[in-house]
C-alpha atoms as a PDB file:
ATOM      1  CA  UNK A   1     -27.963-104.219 109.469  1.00  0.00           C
ATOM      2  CA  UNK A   2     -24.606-102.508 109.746  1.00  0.00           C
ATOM      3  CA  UNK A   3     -21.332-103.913 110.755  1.00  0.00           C
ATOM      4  CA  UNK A   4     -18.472-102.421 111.583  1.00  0.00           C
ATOM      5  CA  UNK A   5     -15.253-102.604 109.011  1.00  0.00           C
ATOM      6  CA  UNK A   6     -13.618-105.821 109.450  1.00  0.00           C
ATOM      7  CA  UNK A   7      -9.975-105.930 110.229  1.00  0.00           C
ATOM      8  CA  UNK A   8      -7.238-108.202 109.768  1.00  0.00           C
ATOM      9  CA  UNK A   9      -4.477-108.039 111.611  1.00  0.00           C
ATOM     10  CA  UNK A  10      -1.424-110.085 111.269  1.00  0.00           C
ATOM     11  CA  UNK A  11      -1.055-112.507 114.450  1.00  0.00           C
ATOM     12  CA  UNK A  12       2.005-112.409 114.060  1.00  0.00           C
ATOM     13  CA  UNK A  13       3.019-108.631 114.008  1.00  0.00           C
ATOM     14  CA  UNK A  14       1.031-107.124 117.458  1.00  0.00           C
ATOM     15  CA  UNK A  15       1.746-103.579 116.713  1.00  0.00           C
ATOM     16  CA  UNK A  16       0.051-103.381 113.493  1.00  0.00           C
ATOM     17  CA  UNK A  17      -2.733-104.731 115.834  1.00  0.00           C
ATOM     18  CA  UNK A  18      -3.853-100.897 116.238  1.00  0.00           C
ATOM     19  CA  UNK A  19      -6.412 -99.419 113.708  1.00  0.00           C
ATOM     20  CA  UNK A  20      -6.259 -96.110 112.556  1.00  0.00           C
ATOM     21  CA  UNK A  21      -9.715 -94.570 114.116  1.00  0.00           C
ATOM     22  CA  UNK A  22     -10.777 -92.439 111.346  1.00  0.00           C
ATOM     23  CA  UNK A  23     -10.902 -95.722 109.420  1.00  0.00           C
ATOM     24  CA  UNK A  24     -13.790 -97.086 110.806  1.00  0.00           C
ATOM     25  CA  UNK A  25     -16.761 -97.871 108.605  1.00  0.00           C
ATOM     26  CA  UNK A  26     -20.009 -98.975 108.492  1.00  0.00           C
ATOM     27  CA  UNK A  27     -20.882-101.626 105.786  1.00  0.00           C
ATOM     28  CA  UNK A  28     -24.618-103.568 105.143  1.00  0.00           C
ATOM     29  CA  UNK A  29     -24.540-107.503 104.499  1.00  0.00           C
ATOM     30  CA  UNK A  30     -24.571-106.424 100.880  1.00  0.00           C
ATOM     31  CA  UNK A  31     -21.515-104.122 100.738  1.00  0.00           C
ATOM     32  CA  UNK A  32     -19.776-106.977 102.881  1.00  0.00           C
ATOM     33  CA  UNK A  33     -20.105-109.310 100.217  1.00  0.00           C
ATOM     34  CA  UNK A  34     -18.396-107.413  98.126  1.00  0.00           C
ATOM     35  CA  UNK A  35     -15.230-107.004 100.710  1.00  0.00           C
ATOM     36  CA  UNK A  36     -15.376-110.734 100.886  1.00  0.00           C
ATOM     37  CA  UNK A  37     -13.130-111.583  98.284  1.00  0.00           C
ATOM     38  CA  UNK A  38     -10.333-109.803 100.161  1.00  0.00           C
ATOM     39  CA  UNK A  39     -10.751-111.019 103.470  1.00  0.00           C
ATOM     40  CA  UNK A  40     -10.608-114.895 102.011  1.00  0.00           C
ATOM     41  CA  UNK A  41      -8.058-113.920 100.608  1.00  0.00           C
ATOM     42  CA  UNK A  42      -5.860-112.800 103.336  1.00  0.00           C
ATOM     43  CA  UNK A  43      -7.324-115.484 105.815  1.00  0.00           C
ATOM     44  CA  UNK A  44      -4.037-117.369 106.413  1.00  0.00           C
ATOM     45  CA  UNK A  45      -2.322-114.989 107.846  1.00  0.00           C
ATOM     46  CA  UNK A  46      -5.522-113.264 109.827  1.00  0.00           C
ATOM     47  CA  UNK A  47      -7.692-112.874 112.529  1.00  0.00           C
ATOM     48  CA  UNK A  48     -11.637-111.866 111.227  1.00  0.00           C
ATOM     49  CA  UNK A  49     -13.477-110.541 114.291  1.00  0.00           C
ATOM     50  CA  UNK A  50     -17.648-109.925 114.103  1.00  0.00           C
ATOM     51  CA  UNK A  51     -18.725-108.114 116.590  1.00  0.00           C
ATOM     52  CA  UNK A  52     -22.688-107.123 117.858  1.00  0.00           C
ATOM     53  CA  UNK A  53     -24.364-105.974 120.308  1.00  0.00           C
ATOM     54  CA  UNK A  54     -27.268-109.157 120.755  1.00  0.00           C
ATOM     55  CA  UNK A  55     -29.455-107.370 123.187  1.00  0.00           C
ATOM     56  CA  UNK A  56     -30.786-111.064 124.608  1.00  0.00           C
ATOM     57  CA  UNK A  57     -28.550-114.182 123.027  1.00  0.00           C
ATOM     58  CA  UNK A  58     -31.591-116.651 124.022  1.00  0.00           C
ATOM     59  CA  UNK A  59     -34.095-114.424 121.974  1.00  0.00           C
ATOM     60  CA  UNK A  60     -32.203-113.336 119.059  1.00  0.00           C
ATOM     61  CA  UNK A  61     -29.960-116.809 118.275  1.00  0.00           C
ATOM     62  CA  UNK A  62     -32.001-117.682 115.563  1.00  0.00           C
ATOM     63  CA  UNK A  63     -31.023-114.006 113.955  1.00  0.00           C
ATOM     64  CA  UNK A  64     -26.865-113.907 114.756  1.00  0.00           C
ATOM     65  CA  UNK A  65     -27.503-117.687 112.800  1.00  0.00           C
ATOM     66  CA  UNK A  66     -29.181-116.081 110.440  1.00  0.00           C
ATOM     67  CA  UNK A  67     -26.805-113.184 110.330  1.00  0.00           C
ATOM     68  CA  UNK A  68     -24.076-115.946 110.063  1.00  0.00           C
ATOM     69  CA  UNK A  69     -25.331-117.581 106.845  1.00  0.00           C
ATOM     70  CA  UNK A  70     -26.680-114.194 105.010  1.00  0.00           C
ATOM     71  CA  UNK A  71     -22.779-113.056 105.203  1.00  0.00           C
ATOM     72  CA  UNK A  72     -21.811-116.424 104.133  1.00  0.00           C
ATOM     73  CA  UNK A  73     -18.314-115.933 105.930  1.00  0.00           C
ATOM     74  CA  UNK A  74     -16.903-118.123 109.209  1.00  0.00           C
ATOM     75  CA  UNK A  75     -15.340-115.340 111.367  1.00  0.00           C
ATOM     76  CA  UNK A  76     -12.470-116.555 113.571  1.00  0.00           C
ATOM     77  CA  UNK A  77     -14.378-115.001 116.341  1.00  0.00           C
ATOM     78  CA  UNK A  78     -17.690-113.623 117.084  1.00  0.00           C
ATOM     79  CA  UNK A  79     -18.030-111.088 120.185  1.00  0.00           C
ATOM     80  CA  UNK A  80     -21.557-110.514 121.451  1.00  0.00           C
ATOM     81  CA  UNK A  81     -22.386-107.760 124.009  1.00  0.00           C
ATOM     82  CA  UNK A  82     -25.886-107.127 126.259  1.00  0.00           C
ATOM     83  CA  UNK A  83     -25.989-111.350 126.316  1.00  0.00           C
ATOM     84  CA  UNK A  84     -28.625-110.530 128.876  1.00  0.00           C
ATOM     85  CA  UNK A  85     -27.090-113.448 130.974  1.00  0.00           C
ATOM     86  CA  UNK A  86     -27.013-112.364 134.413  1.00  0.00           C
ATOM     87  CA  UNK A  87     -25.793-114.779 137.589  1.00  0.00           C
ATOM     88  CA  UNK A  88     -29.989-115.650 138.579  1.00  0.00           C
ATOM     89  CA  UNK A  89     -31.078-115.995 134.971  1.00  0.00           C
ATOM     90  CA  UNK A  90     -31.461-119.395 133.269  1.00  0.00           C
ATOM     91  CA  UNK A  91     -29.042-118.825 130.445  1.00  0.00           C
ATOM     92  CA  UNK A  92     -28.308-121.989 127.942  1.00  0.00           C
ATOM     93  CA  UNK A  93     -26.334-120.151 124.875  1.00  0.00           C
ATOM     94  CA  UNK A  94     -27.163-122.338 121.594  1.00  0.00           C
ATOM     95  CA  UNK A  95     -24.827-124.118 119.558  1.00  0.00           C
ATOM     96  CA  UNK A  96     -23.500-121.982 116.467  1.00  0.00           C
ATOM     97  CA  UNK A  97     -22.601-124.825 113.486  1.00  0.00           C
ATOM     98  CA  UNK A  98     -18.543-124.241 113.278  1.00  0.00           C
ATOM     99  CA  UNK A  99     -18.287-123.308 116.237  1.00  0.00           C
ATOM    100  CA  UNK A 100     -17.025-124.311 119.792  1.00  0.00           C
ATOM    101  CA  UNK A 101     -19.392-124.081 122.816  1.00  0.00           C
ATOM    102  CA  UNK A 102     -20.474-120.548 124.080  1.00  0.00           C
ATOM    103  CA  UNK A 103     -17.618-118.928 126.368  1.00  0.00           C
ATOM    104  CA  UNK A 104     -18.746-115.471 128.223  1.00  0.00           C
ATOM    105  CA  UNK A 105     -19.348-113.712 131.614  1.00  0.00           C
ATOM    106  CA  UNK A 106     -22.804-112.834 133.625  1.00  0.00           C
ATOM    107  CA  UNK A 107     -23.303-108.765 134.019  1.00  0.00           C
ATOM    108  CA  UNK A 108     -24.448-107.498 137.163  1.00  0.00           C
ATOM    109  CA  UNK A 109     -27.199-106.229 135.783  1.00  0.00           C
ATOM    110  CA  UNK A 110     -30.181-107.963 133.152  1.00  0.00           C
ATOM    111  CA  UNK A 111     -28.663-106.000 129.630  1.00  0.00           C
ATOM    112  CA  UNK A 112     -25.428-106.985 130.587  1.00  0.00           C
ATOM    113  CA  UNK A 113     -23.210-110.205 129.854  1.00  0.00           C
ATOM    114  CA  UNK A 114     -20.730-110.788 126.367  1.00  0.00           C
ATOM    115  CA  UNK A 115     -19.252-113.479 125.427  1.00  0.00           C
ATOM    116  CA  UNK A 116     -17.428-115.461 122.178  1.00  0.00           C
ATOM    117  CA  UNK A 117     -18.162-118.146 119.833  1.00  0.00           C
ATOM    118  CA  UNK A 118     -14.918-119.015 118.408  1.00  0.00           C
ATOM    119  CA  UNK A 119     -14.132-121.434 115.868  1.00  0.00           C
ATOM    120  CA  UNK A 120     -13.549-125.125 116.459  1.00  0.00           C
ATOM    121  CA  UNK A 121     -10.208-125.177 114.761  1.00  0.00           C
ATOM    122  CA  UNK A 122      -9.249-122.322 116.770  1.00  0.00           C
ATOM    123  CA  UNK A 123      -7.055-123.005 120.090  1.00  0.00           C
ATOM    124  CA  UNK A 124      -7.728-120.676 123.206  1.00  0.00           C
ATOM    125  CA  UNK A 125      -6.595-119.872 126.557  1.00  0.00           C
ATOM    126  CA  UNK A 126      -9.377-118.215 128.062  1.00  0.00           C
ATOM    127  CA  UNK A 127      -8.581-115.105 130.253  1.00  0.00           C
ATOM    128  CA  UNK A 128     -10.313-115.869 133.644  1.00  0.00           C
ATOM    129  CA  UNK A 129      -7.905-113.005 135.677  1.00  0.00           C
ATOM    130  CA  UNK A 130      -8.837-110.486 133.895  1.00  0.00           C
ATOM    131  CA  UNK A 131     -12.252-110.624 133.204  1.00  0.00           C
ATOM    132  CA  UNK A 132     -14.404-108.585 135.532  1.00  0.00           C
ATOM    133  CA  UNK A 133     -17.949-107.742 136.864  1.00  0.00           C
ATOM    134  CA  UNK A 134     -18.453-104.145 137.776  1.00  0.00           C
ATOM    135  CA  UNK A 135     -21.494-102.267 138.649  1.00  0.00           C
ATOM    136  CA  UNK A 136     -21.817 -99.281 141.385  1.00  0.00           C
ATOM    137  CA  UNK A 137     -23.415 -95.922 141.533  1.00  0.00           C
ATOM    138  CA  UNK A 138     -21.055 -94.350 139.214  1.00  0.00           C
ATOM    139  CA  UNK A 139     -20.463 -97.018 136.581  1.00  0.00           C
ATOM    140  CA  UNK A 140     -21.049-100.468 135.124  1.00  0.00           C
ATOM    141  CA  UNK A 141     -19.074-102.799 132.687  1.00  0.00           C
ATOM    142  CA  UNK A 142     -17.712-106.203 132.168  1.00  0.00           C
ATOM    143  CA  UNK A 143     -15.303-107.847 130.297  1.00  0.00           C
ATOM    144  CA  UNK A 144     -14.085-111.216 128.650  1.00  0.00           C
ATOM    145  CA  UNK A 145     -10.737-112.206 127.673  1.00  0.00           C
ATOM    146  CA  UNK A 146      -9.304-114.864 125.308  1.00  0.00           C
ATOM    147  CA  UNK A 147      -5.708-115.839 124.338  1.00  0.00           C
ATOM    148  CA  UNK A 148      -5.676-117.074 120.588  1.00  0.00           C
ATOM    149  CA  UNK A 149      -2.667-119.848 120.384  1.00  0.00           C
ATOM    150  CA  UNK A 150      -0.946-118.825 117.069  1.00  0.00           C
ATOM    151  CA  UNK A 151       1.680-121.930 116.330  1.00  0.00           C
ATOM    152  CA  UNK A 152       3.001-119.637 113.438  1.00  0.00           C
ATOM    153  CA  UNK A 153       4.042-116.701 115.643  1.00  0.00           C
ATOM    154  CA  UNK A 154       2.754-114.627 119.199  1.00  0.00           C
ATOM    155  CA  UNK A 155      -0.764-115.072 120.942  1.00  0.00           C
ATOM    156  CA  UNK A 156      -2.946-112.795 120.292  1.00  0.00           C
ATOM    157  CA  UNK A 157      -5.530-111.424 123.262  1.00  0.00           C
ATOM    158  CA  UNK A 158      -8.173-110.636 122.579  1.00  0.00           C
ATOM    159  CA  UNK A 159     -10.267-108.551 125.070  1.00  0.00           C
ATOM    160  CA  UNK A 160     -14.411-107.982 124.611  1.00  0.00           C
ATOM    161  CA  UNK A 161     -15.792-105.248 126.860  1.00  0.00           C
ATOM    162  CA  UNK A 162     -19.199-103.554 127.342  1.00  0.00           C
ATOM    163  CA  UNK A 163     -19.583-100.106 129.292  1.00  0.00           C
ATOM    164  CA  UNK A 164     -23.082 -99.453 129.762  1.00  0.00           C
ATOM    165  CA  UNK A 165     -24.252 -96.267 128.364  1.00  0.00           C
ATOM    166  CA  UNK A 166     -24.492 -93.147 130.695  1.00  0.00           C
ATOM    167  CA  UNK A 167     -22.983 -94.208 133.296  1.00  0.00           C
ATOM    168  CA  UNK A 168     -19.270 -92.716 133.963  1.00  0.00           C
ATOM    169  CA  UNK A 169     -15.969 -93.763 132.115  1.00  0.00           C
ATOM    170  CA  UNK A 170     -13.297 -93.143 135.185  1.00  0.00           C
ATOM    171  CA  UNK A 171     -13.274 -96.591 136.739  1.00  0.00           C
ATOM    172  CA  UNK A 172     -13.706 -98.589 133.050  1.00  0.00           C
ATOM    173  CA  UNK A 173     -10.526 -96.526 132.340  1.00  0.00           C
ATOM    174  CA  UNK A 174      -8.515 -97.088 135.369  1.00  0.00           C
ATOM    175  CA  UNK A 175      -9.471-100.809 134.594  1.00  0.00           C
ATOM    176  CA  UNK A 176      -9.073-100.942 131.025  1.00  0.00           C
ATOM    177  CA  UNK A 177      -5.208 -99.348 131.702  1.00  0.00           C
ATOM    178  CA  UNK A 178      -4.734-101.878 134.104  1.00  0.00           C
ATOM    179  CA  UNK A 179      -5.455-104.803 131.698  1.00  0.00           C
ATOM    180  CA  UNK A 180      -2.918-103.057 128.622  1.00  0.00           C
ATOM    181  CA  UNK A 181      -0.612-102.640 131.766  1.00  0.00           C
ATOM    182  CA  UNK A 182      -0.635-106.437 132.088  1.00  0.00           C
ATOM    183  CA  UNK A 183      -0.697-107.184 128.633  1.00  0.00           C
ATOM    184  CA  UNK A 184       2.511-105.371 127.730  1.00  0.00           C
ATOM    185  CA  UNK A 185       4.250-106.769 130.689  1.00  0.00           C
ATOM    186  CA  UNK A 186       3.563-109.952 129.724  1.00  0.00           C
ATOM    187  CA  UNK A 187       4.402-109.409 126.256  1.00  0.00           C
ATOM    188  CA  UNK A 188       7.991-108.191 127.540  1.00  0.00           C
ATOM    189  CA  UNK A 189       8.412-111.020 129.692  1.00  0.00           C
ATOM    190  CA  UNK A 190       7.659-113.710 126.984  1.00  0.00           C
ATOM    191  CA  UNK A 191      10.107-111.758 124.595  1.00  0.00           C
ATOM    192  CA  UNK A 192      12.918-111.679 127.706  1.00  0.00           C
ATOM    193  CA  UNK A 193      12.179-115.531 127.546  1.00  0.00           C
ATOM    194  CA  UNK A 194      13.194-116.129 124.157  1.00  0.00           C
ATOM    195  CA  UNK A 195      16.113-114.198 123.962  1.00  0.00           C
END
């Protein structure tokens, strides 16, 4: 299995938030235990994001747990995409050791749905305004947002989205700009606020 190149970001600086893309990687569980040593080491002042695409959480649980304990690492978050959770489906998430309860959106359509385990001793705001349910002709997506509380310096979002493949970017776009829109505006206001 690959997984994408983990990044740390400092909560407490947002625009170093922003990877460069040609830096993105691809690393096996093996090559990620070698990169393991560095991320412990930077923990206290990071964020450690996993991220996969789950294609059914009910039927492949067992194998993010396993996942979990063959990378022998607690990520501050874990994003899963394709949940398969839709609003008529009997969907009970399991309980990932570490972790609080299961928090994530329905798609509109039976491969969609993502979600986020985060970790217990991880404080959260979650998002409910911006997280949306889209599906017509021309495209489908949805999205999940979480606030991390950082006591040490500025929330972090953090914002999980899944655009189903061949369908057309435009309205994802227009929505996505909408959301950074919001971000940044709130980000000003909260800085006006201190001043």
């Amino acid at each position: 299995m690959n997984f994408s190149k983990n990044y740390n970001y400092a909560l407490s600086d947002p625009n170093e938030q922003i990877p460069d893309p040609k830096n993105f990687e691809y690393y096996s569980t093996h090559d990620f235990h070698k990169l393991k040593h560095n991320l412990t080491v930077r923990k206290s002042s990071s964020l450690s994001i996993l991220h996969t695409n789950i294609c059914s959480l009910q039927g492949n649980f067992e194998n993010l747990e396993l996942l979990i304990n063959n990378l022998d690492f607690q990520f501050d978050i874990i994003c899963l995409t394709e949940t398969w959770q839709t609003e008529s489906s009997t969907f009970t998430p399991g309980y990932l050791e570490g972790y609080q309860k299961y928090e994530g959106i329905y798609g509109k359509s039976k491969n969609g749905g993502c979600g986020f385990y985060i970790k217990e001793s991880i404080s959260y705001i979650i998002r409910d305004e911006w997280n949306k349910k889209h599906k017509n002709n021309d495209s489908e997506f949805e999205t999940c947002w979480i606030e991390i509380v950082n006591t040490k310096g500025e929330n972090v979002i953090v914002g999980l989205t899944y655009r189903h493949p061949r369908k057309k970017d435009k309205d994802f776009l227009n929505y996505f700009q909408s959301i950074l829109n919001k971000v940044l505006k709130e980000k000003k206001e909260r800085n006006n606020s201190h001043r």
